[in-house]
PDB file of N, CA and C in Angstrom:
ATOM      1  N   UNK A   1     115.382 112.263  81.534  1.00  0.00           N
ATOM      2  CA  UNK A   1     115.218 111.735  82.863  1.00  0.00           C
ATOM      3  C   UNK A   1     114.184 110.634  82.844  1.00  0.00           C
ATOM      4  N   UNK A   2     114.080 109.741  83.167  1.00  0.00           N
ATOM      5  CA  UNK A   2     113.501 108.586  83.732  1.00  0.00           C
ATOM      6  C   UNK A   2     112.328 108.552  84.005  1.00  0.00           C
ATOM      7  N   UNK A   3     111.405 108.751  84.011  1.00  0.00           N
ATOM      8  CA  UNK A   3     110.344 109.312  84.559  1.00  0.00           C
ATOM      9  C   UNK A   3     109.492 107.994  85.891  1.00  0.00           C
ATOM     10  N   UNK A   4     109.558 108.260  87.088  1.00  0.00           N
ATOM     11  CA  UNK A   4     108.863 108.027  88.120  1.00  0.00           C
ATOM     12  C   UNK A   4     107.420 108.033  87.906  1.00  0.00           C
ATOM     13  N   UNK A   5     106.876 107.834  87.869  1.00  0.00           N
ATOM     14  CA  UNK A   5     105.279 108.058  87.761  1.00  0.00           C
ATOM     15  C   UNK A   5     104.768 108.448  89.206  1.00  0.00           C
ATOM     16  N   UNK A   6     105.356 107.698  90.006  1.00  0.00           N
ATOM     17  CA  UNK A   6     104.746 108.046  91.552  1.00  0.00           C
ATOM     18  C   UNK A   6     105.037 109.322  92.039  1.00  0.00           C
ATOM     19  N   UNK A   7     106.182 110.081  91.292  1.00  0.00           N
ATOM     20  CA  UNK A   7     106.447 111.623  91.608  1.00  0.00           C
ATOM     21  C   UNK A   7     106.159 112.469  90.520  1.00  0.00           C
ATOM     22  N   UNK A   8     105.843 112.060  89.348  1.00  0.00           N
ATOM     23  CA  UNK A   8     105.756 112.585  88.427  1.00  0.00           C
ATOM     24  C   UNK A   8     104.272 113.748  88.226  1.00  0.00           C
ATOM     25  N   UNK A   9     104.552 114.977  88.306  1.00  0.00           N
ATOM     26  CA  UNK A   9     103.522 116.214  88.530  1.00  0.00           C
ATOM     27  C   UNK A   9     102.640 115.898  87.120  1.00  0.00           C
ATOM     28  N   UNK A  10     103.517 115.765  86.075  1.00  0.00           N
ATOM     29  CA  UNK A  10     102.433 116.033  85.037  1.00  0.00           C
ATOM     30  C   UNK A  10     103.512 117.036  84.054  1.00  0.00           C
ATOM     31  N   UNK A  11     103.278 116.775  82.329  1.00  0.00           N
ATOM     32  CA  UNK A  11     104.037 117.746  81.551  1.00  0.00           C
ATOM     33  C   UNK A  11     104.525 119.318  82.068  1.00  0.00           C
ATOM     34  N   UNK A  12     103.901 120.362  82.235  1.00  0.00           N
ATOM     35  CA  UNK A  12     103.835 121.241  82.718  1.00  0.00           C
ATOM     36  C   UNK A  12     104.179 121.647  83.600  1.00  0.00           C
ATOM     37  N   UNK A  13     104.028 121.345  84.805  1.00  0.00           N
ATOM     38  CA  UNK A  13     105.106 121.258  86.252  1.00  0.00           C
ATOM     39  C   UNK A  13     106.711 120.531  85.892  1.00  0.00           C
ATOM     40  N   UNK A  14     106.448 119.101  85.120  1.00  0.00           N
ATOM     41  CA  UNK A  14     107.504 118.851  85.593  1.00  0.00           C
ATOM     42  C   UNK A  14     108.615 119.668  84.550  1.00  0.00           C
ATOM     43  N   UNK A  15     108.298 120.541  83.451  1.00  0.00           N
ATOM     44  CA  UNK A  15     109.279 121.449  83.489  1.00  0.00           C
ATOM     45  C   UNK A  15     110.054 122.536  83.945  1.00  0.00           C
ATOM     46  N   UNK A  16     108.750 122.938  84.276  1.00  0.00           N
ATOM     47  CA  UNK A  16     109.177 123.944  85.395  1.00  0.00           C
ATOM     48  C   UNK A  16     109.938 123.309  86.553  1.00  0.00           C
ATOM     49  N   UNK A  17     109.706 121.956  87.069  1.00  0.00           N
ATOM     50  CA  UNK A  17     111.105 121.664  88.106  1.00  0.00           C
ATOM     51  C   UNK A  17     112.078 121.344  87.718  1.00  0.00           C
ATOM     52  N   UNK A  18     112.519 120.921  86.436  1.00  0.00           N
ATOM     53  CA  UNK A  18     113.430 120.698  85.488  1.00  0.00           C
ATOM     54  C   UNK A  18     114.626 121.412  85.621  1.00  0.00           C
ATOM     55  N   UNK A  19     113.710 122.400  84.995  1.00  0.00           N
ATOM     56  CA  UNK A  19     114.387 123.931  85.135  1.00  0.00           C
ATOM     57  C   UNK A  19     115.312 124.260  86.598  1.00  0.00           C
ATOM     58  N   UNK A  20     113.849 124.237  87.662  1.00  0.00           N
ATOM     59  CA  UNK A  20     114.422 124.892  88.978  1.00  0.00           C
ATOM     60  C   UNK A  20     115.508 123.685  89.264  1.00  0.00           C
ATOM     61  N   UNK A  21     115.717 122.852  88.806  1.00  0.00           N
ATOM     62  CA  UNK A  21     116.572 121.795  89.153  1.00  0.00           C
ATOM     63  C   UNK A  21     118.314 122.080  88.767  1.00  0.00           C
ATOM     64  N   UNK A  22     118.020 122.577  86.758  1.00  0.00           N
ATOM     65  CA  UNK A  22     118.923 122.930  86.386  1.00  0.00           C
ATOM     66  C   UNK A  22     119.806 124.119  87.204  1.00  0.00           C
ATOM     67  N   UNK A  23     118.816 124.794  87.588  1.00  0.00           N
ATOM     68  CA  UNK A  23     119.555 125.914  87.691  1.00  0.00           C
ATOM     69  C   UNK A  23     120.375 125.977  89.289  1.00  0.00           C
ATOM     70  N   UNK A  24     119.615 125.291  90.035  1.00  0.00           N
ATOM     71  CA  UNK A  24     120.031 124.917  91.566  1.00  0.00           C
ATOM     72  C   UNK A  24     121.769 124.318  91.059  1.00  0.00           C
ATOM     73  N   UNK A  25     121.085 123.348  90.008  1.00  0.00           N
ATOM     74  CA  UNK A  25     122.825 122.083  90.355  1.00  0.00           C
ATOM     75  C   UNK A  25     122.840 121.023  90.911  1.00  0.00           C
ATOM     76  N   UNK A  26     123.141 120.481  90.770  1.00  0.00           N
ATOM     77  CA  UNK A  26     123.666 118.711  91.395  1.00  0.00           C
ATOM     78  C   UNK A  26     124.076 119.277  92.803  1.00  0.00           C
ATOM     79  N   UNK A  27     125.087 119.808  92.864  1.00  0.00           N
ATOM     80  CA  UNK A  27     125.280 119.955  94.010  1.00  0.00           C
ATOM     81  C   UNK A  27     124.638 120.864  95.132  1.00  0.00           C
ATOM     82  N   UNK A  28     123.860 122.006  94.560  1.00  0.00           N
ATOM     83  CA  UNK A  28     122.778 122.389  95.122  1.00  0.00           C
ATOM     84  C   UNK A  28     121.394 121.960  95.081  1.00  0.00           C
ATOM     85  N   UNK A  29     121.104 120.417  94.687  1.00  0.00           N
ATOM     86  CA  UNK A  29     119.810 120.162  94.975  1.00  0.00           C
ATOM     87  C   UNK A  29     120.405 118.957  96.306  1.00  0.00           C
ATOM     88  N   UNK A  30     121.752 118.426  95.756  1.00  0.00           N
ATOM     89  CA  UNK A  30     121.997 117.485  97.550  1.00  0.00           C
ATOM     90  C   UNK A  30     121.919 118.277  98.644  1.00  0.00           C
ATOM     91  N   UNK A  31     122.864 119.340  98.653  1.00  0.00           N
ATOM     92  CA  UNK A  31     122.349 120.212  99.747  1.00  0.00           C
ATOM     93  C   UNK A  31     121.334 120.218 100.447  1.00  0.00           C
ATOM     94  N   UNK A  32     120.190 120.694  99.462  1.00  0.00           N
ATOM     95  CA  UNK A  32     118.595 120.822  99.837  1.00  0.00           C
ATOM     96  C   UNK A  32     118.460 119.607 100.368  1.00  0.00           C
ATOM     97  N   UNK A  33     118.289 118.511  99.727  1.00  0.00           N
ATOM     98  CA  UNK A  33     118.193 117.185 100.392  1.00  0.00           C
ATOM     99  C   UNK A  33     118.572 116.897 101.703  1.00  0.00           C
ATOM    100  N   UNK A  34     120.118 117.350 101.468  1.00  0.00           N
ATOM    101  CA  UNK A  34     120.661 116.623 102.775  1.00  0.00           C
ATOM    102  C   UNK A  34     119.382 118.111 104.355  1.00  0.00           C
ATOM    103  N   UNK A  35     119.052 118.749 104.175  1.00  0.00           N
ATOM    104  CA  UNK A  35     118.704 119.891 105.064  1.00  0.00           C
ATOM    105  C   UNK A  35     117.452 119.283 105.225  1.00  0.00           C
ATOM    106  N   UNK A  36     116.546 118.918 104.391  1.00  0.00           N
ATOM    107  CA  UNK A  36     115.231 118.407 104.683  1.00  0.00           C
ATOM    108  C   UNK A  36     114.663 117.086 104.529  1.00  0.00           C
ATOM    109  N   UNK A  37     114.394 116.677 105.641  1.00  0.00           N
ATOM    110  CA  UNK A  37     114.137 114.951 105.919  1.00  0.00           C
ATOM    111  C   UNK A  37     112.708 114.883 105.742  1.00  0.00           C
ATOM    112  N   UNK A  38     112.810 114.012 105.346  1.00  0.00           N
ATOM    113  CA  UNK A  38     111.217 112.690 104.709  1.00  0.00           C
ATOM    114  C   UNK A  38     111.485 111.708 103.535  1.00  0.00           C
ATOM    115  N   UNK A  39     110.547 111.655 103.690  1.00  0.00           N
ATOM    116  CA  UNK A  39     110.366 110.198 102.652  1.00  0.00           C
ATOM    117  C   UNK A  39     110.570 110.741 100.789  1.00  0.00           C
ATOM    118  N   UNK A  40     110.258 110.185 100.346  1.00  0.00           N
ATOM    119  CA  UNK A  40     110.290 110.162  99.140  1.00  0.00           C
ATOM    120  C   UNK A  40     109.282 111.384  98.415  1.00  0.00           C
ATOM    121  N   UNK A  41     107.737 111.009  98.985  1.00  0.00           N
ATOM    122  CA  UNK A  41     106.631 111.871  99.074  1.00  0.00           C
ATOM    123  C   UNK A  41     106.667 113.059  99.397  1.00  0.00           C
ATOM    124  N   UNK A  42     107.549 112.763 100.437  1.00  0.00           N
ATOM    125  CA  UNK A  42     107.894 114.950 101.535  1.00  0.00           C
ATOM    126  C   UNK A  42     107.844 115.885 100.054  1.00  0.00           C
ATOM    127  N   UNK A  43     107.359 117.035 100.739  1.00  0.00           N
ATOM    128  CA  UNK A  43     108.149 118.461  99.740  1.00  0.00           C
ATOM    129  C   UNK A  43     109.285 119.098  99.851  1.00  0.00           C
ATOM    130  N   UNK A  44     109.755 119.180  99.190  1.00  0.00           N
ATOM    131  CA  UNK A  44     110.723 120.032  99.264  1.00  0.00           C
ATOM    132  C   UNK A  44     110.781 122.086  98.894  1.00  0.00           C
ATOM    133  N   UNK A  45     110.983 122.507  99.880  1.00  0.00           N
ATOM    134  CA  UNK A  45     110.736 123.730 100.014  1.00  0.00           C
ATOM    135  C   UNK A  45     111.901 124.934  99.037  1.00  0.00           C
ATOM    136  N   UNK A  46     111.561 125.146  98.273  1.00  0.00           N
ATOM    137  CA  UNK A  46     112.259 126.591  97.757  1.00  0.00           C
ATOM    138  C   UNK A  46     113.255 126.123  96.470  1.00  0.00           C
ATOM    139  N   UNK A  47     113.137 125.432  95.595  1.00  0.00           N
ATOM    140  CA  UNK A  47     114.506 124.401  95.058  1.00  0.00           C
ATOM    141  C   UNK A  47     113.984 125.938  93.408  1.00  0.00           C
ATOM    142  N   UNK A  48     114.931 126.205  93.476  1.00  0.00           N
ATOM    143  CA  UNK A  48     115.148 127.578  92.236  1.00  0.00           C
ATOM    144  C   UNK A  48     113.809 128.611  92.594  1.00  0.00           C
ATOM    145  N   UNK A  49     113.229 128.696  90.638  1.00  0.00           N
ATOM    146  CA  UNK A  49     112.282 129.335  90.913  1.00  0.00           C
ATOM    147  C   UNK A  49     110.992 128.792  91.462  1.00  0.00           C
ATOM    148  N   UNK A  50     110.759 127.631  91.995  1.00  0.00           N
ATOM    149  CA  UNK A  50     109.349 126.881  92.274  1.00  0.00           C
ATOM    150  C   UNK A  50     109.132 126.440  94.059  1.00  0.00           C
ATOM    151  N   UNK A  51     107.470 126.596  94.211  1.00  0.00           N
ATOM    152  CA  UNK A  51     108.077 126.972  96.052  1.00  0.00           C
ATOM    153  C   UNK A  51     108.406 125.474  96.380  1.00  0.00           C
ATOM    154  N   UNK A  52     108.233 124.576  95.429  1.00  0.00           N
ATOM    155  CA  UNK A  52     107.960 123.260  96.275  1.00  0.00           C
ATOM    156  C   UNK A  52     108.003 122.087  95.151  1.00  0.00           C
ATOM    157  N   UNK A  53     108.414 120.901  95.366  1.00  0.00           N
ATOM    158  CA  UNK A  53     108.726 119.496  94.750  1.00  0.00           C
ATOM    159  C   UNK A  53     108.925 118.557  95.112  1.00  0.00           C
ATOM    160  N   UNK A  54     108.288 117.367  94.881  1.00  0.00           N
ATOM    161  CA  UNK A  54     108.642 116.142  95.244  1.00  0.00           C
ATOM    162  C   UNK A  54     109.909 115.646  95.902  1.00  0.00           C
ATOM    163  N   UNK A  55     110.399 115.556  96.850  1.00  0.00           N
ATOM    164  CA  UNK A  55     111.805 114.563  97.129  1.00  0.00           C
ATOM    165  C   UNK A  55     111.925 113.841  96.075  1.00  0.00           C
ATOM    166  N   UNK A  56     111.140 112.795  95.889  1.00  0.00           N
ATOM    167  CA  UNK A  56     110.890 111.798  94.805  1.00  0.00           C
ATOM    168  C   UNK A  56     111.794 111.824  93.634  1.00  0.00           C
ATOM    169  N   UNK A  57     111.452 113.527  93.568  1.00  0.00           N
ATOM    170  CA  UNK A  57     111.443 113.653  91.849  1.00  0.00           C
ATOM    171  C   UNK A  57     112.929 114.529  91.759  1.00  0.00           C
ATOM    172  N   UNK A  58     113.608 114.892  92.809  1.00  0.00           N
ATOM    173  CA  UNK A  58     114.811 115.445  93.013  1.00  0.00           C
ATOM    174  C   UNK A  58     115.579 113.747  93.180  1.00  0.00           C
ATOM    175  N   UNK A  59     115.517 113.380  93.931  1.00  0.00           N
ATOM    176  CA  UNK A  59     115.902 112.314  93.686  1.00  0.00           C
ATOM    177  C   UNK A  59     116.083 111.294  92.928  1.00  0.00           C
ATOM    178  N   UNK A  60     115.079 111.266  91.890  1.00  0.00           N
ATOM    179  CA  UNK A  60     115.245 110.634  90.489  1.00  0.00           C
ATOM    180  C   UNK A  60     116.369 111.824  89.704  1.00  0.00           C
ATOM    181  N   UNK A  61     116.072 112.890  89.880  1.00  0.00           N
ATOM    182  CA  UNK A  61     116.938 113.680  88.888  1.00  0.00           C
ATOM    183  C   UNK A  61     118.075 113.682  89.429  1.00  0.00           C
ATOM    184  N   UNK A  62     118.811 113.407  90.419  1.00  0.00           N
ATOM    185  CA  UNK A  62     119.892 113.415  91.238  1.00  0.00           C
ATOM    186  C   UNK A  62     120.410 111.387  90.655  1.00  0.00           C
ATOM    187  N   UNK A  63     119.877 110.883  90.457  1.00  0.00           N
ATOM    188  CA  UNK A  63     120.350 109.549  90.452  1.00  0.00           C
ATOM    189  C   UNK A  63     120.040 109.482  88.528  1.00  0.00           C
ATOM    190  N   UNK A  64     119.653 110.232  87.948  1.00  0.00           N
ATOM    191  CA  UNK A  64     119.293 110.396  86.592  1.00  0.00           C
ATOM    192  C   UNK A  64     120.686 110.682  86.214  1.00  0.00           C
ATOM    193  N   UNK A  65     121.433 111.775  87.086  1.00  0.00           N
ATOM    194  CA  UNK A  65     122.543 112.973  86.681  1.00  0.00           C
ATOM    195  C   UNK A  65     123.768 111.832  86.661  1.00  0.00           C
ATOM    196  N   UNK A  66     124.065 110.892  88.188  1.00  0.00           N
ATOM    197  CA  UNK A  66     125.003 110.302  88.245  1.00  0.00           C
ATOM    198  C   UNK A  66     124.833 108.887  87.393  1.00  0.00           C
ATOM    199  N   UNK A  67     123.559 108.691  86.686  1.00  0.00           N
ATOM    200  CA  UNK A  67     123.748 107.329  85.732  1.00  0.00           C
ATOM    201  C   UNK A  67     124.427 108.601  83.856  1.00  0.00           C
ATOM    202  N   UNK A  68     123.936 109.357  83.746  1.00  0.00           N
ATOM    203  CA  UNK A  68     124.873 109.885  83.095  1.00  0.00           C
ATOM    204  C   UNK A  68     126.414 109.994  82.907  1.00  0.00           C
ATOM    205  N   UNK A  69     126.647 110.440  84.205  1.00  0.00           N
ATOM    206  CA  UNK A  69     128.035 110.580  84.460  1.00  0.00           C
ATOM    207  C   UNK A  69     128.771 109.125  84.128  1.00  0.00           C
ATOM    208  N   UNK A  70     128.241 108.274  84.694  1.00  0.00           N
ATOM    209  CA  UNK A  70     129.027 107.016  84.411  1.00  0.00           C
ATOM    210  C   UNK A  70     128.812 106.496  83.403  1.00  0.00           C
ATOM    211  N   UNK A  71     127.705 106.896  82.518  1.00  0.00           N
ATOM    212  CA  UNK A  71     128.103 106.170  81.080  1.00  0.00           C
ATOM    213  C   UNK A  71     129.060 107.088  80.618  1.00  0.00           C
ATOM    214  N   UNK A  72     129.404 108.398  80.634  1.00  0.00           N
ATOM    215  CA  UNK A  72     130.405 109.294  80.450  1.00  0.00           C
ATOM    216  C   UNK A  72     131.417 108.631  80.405  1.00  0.00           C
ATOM    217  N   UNK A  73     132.116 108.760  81.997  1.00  0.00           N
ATOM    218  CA  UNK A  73     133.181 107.534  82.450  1.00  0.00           C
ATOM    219  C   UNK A  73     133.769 106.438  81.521  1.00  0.00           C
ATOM    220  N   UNK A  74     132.781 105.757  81.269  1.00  0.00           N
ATOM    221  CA  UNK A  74     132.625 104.187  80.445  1.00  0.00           C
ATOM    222  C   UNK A  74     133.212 104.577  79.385  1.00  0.00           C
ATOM    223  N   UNK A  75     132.336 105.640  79.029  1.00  0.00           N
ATOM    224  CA  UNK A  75     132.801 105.202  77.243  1.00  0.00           C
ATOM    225  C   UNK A  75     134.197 106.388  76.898  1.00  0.00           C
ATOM    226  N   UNK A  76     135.034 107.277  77.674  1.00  0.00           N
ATOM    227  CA  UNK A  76     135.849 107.512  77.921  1.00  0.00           C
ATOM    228  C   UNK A  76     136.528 106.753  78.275  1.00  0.00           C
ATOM    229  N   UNK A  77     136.601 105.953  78.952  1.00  0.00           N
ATOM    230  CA  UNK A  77     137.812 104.165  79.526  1.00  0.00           C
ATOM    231  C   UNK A  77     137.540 103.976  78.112  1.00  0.00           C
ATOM    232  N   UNK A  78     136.724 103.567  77.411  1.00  0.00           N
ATOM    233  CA  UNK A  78     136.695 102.789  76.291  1.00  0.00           C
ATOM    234  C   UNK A  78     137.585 103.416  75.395  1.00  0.00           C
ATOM    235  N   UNK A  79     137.548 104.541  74.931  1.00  0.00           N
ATOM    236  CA  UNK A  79     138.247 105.485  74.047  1.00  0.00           C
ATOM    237  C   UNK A  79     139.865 105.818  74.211  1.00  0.00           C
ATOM    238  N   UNK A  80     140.087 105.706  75.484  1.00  0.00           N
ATOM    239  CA  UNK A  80     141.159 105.724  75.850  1.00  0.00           C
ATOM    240  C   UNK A  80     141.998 104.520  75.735  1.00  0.00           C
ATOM    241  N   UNK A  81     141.120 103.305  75.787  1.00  0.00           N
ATOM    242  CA  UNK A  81     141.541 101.873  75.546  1.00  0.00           C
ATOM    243  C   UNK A  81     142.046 102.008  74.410  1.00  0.00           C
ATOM    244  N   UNK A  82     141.060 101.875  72.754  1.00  0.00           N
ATOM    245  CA  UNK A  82     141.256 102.196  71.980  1.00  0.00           C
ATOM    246  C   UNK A  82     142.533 102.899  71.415  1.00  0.00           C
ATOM    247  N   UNK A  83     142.451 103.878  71.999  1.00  0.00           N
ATOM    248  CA  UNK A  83     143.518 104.640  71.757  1.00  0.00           C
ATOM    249  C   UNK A  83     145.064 104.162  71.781  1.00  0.00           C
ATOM    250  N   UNK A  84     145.168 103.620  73.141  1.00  0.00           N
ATOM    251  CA  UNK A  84     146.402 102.699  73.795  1.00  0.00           C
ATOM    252  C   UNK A  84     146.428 101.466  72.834  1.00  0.00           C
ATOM    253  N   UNK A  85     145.661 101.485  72.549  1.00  0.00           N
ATOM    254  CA  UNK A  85     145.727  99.310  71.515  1.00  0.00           C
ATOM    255  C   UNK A  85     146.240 100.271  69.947  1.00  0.00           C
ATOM    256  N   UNK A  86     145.733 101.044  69.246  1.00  0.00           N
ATOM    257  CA  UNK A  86     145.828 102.089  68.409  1.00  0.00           C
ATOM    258  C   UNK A  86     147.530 102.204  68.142  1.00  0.00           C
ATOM    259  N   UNK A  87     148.080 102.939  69.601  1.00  0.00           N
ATOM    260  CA  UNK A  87     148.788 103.433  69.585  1.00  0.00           C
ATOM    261  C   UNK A  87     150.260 101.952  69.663  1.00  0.00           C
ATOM    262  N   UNK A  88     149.773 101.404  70.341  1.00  0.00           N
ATOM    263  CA  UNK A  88     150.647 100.613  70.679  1.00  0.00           C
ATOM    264  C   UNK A  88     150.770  99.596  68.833  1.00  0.00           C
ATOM    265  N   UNK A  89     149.648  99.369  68.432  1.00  0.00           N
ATOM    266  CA  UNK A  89     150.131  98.958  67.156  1.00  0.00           C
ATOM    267  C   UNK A  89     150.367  99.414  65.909  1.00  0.00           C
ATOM    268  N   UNK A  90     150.177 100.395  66.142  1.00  0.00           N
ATOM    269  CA  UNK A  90     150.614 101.462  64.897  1.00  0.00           C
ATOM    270  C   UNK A  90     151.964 101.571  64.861  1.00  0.00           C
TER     271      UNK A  90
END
């Protein structure tokens, strides 16, 4: 993950939200999001095992998850390209 500095707790915490992150889900940390409004700074209340976390830093890990996904994407189109140019001249 990317690391924010402006949300960033420090080694030690930020595994432990790591964690509570993993285990919530992509789609259970938008949830949380979408339920509690503020800024970037706000806390966020209850996200796994930890009482509390940065918006900030859910939000970097939430925009961390979907720049993954699309290099995923990418280099799957690519492979599949490959494949079709492959196939077609073989």
């Amino acid at each position: 993950m990317k690391r924010n500095l402006a949300f960033d707790p420090g080694p030690e915490v930020r595994e432990q939200w790591l964690k509570a992150l993993e285990s919530v889900g992509v789609e259970g940390v938008r949830d949380r999001l979408r339920q509690q409004s503020g800024g970037s700074a706000s806390a966020i209340l209850g996200i796994g095992t930890v009482p509390f976390m940065t918006r900030g830093f859910a939000e970097a890990w939430l925009e961390d998850h979907a720049s993954r996904a699309r290099r995923r994407e990418k280099r799957w189109r690519w492979a599949m390209i490959i494949v079709a140019i492959a196939g077609v001249s073989g």
